[in-house]
Protein backbone atom coordinates (compact mmCIF):
# COMPACT_ATOMS: atom_id res chain seq x y z
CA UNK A 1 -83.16 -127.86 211.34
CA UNK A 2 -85.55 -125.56 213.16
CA UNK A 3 -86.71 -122.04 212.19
CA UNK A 4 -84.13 -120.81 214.86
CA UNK A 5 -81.55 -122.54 213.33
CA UNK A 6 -82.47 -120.80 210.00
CA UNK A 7 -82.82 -117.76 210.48
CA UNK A 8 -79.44 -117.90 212.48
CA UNK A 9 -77.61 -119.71 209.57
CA UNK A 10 -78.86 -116.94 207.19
CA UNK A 11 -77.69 -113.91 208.99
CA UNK A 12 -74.27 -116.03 209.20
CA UNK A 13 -74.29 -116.40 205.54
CA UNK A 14 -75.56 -112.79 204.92
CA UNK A 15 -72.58 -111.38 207.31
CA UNK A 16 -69.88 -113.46 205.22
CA UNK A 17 -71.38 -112.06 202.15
CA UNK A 18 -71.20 -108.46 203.60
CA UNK A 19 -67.36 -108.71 205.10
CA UNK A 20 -66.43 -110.38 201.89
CA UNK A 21 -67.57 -107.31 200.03
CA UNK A 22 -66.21 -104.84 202.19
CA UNK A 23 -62.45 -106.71 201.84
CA UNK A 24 -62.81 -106.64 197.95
CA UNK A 25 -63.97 -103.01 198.18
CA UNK A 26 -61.29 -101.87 200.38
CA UNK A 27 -58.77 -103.62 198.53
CA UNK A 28 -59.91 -102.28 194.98
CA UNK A 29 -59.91 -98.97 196.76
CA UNK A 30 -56.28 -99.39 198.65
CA UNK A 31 -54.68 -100.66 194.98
CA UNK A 32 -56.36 -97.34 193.11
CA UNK A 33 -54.99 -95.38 195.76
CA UNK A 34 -51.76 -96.89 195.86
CA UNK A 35 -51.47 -96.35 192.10
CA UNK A 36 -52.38 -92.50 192.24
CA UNK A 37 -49.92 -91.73 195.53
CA UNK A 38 -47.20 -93.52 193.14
CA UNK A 39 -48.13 -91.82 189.97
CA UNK A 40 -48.12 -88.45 191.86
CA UNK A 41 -44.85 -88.96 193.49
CA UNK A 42 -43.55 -89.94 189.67
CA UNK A 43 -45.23 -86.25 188.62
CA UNK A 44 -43.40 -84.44 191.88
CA UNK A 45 -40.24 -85.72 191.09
CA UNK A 46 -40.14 -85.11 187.45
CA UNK A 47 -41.41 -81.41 188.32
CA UNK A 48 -38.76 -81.29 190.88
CA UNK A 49 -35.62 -82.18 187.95
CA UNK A 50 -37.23 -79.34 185.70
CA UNK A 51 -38.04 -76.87 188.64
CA UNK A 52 -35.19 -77.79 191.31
CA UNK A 53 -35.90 -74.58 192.83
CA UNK A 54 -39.39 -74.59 192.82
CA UNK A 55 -41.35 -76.40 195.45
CA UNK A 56 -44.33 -78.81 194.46
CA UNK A 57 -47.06 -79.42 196.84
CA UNK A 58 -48.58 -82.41 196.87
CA UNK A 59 -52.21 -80.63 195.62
CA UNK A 60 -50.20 -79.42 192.49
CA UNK A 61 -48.69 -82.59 191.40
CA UNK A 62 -52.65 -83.78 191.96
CA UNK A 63 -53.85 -81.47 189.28
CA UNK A 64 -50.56 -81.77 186.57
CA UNK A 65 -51.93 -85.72 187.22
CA UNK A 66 -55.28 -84.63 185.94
CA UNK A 67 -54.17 -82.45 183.80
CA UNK A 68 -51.80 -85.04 182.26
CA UNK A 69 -54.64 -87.90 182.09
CA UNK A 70 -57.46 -85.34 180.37
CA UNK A 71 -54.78 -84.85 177.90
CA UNK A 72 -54.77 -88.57 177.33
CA UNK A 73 -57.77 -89.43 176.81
CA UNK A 74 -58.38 -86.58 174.30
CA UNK A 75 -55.72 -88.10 172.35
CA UNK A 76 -56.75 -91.20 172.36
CA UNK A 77 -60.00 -90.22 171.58
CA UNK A 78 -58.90 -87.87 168.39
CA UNK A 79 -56.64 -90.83 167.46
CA UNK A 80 -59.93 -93.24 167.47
CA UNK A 81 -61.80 -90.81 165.56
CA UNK A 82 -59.28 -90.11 162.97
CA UNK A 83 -59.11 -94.13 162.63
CA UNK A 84 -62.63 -94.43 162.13
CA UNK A 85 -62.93 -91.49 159.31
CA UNK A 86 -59.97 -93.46 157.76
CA UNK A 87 -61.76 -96.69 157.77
CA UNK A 88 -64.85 -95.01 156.41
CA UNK A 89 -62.71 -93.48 153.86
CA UNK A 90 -60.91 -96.30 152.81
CA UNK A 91 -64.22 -98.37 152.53
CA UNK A 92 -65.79 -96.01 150.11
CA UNK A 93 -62.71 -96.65 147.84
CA UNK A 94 -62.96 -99.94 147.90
CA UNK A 95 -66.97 -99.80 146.68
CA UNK A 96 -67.38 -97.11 144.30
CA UNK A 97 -66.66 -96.97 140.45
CA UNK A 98 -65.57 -93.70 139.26
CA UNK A 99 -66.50 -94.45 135.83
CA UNK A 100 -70.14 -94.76 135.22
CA UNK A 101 -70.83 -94.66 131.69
CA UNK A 102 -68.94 -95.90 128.24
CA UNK A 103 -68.75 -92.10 127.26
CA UNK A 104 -66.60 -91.14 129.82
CA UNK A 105 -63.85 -94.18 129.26
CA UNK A 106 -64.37 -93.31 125.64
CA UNK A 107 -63.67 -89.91 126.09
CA UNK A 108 -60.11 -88.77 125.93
CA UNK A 109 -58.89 -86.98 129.41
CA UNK A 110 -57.66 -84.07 127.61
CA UNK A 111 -61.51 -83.91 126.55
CA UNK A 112 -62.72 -84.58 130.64
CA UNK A 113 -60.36 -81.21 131.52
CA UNK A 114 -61.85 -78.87 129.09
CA UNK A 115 -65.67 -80.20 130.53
CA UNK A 116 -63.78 -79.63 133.89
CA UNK A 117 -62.87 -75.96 132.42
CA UNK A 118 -66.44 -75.47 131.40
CA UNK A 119 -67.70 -76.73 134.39
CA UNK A 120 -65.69 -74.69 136.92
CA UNK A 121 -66.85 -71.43 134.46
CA UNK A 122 -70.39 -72.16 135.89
CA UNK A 123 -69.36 -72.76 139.17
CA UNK A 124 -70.55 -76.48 138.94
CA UNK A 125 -67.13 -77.52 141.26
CA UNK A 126 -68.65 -81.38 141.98
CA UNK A 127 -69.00 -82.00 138.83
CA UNK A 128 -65.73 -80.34 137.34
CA UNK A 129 -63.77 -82.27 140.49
CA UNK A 130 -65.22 -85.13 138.38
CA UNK A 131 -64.04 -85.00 134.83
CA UNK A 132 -61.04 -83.91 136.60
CA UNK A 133 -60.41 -86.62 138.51
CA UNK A 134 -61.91 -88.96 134.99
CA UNK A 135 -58.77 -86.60 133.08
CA UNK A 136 -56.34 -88.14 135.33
CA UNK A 137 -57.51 -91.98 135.78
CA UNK A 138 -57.05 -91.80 131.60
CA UNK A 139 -53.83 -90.04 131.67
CA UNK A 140 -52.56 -93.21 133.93
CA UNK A 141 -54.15 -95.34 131.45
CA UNK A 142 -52.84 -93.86 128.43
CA UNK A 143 -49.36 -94.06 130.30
CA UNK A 144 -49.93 -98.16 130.84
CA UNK A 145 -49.61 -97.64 134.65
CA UNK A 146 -53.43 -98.88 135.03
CA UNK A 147 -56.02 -100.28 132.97
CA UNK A 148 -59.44 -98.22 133.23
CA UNK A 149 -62.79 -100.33 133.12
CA UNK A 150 -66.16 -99.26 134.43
CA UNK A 151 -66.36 -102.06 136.87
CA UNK A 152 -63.33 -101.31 138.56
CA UNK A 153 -62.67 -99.59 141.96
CA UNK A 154 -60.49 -96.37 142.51
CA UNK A 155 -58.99 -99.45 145.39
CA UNK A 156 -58.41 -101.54 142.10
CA UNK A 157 -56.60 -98.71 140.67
CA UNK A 158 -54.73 -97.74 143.53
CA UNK A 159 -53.58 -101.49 143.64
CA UNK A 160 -52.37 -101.98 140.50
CA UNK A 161 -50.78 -98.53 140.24
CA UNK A 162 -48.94 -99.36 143.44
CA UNK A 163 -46.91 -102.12 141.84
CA UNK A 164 -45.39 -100.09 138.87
CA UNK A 165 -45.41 -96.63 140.19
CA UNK A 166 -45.42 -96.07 144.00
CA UNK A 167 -45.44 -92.22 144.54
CA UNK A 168 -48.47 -91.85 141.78
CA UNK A 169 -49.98 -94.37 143.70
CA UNK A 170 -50.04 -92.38 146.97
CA UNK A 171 -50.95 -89.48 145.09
CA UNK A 172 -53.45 -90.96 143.49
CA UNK A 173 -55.10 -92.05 146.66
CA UNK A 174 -55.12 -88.95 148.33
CA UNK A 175 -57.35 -87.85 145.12
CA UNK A 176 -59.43 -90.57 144.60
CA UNK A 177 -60.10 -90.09 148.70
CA UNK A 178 -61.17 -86.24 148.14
CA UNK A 179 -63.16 -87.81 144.63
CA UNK A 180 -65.13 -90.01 146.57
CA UNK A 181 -66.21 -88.04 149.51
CA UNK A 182 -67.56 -84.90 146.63
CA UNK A 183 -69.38 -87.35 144.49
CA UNK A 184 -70.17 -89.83 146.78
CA UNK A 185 -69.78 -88.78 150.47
CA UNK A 186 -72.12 -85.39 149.24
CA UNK A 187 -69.48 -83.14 150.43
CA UNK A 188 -69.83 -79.49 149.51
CA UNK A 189 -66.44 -78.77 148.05
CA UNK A 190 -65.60 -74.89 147.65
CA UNK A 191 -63.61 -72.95 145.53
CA UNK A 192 -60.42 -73.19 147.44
CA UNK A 193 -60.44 -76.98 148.10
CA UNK A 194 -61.47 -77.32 143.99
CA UNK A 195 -58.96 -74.74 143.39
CA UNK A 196 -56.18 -77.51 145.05
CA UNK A 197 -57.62 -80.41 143.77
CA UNK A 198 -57.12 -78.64 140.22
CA UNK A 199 -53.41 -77.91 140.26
CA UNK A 200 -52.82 -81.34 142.69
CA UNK A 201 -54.29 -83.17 139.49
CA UNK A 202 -52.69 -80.80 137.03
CA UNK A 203 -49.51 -81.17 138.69
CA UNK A 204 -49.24 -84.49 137.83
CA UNK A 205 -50.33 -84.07 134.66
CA UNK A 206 -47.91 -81.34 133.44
CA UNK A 207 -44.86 -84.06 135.22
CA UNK A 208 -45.28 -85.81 132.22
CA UNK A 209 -45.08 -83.14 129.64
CA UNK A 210 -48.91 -82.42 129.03
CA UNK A 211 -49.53 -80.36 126.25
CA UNK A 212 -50.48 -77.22 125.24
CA UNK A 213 -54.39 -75.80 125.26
CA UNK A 214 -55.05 -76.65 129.67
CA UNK A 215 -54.55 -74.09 132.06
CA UNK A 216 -52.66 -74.89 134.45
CA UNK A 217 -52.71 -72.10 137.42
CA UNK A 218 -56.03 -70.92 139.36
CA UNK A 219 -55.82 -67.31 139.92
């Protein structure tokens, strides 16, 4: 083959290339345009059965188009993020222990709520969400519905207090959740978000006739 020869092949091969790309880039572009013209003609007539007396331009139905995929994505993207915290959430349950000493299995949880009481009088609220939290994994114990041990997970509880009571089981997650992100997660907890963590735990408590000698209502 001779240099003319080539150089002519080349430019053949480079022109194929070029037309080939052109067709695939026209015909990416002709499908995304086809798709838009159909979605807004979907939008006009849908604006057109609410507002039958109105009449849509083609611009408008553009922008409700727009409008309506913006919307989209931030929903999608709030429901990934709220999937992800979850997972995160859910993760720390399954790896923390909630009881890190043999004084506080030994202690009774009437015993954690009055440290929670003192606690809360020094404005110590981690610490007081705590014993609180401590109070009730007890209570459950004391009732047979779990069995506390100091190398179990608040997962391990949640577990085996799902299979005898269901409702203190999704209760009890909810708390252990808010537990684990003030003791473990270092989240600041104030008074208002201690002061419904109190009568949450209290509540459930005082269901099954607790005793004399706790407050129950935050004022």
């Amino acid at each position: 083959m001779t240099m003319l020869d080539a150089h002519k092949a080349r430019d053949e091969l480079k022109e194929i290339l070029n037309q080939k790309e052109y067709r695939v880039y026209h015909e990416s572009k002709g499908i995304i345009e086809t798709w838009w013209e159909k979605a807004k003609q979907w939008i006009l007539e849908k604006l057109a059965s609410i507002f039958p007396s109105v009449q849509v331009s083609d611009s408008a139905a553009g922008s409700v188009l727009i409008i309506v995929m913006v919307i989209v994505l931030l929903l999608l993207a709030l429901s990934a993020f709220l999937l992800i915290r979850n997972h995160k959430r859910n993760r720390m349950l399954r790896k923390q222990k909630p009881l890190q000493s043999q004084q506080e299995i030994n202690w009774t949880y009437r015993q954690h709520i009055l440290e929670a009481e003192r606690l809360e009088a020094l404005g110590n609220f981690t610490q007081s969400t705590r014993h609180l939290f401590l109070a009730l994994l007890l209570f459950f114990h004391d009732k047979g519905w779990l069995e506390a041990r100091i190398w179990k997970t608040n997962w391990e509880y949640y577990e085996e207090l799902r299979k005898v009571e269901q409702r203190k089981a999704q209760q009890f997650f909810k708390l252990a959740r808010f537990f684990d992100e003030v003791t473990y997660g270092e989240r600041k907890v104030n008074s208002e978000e201690y002061r419904q963590f109190h009568q949450d735990v209290m509540k459930e408590l005082t269901e099954e006739e607790l005793g004399g000698g706790v407050n129950v209502e935050k004022g």
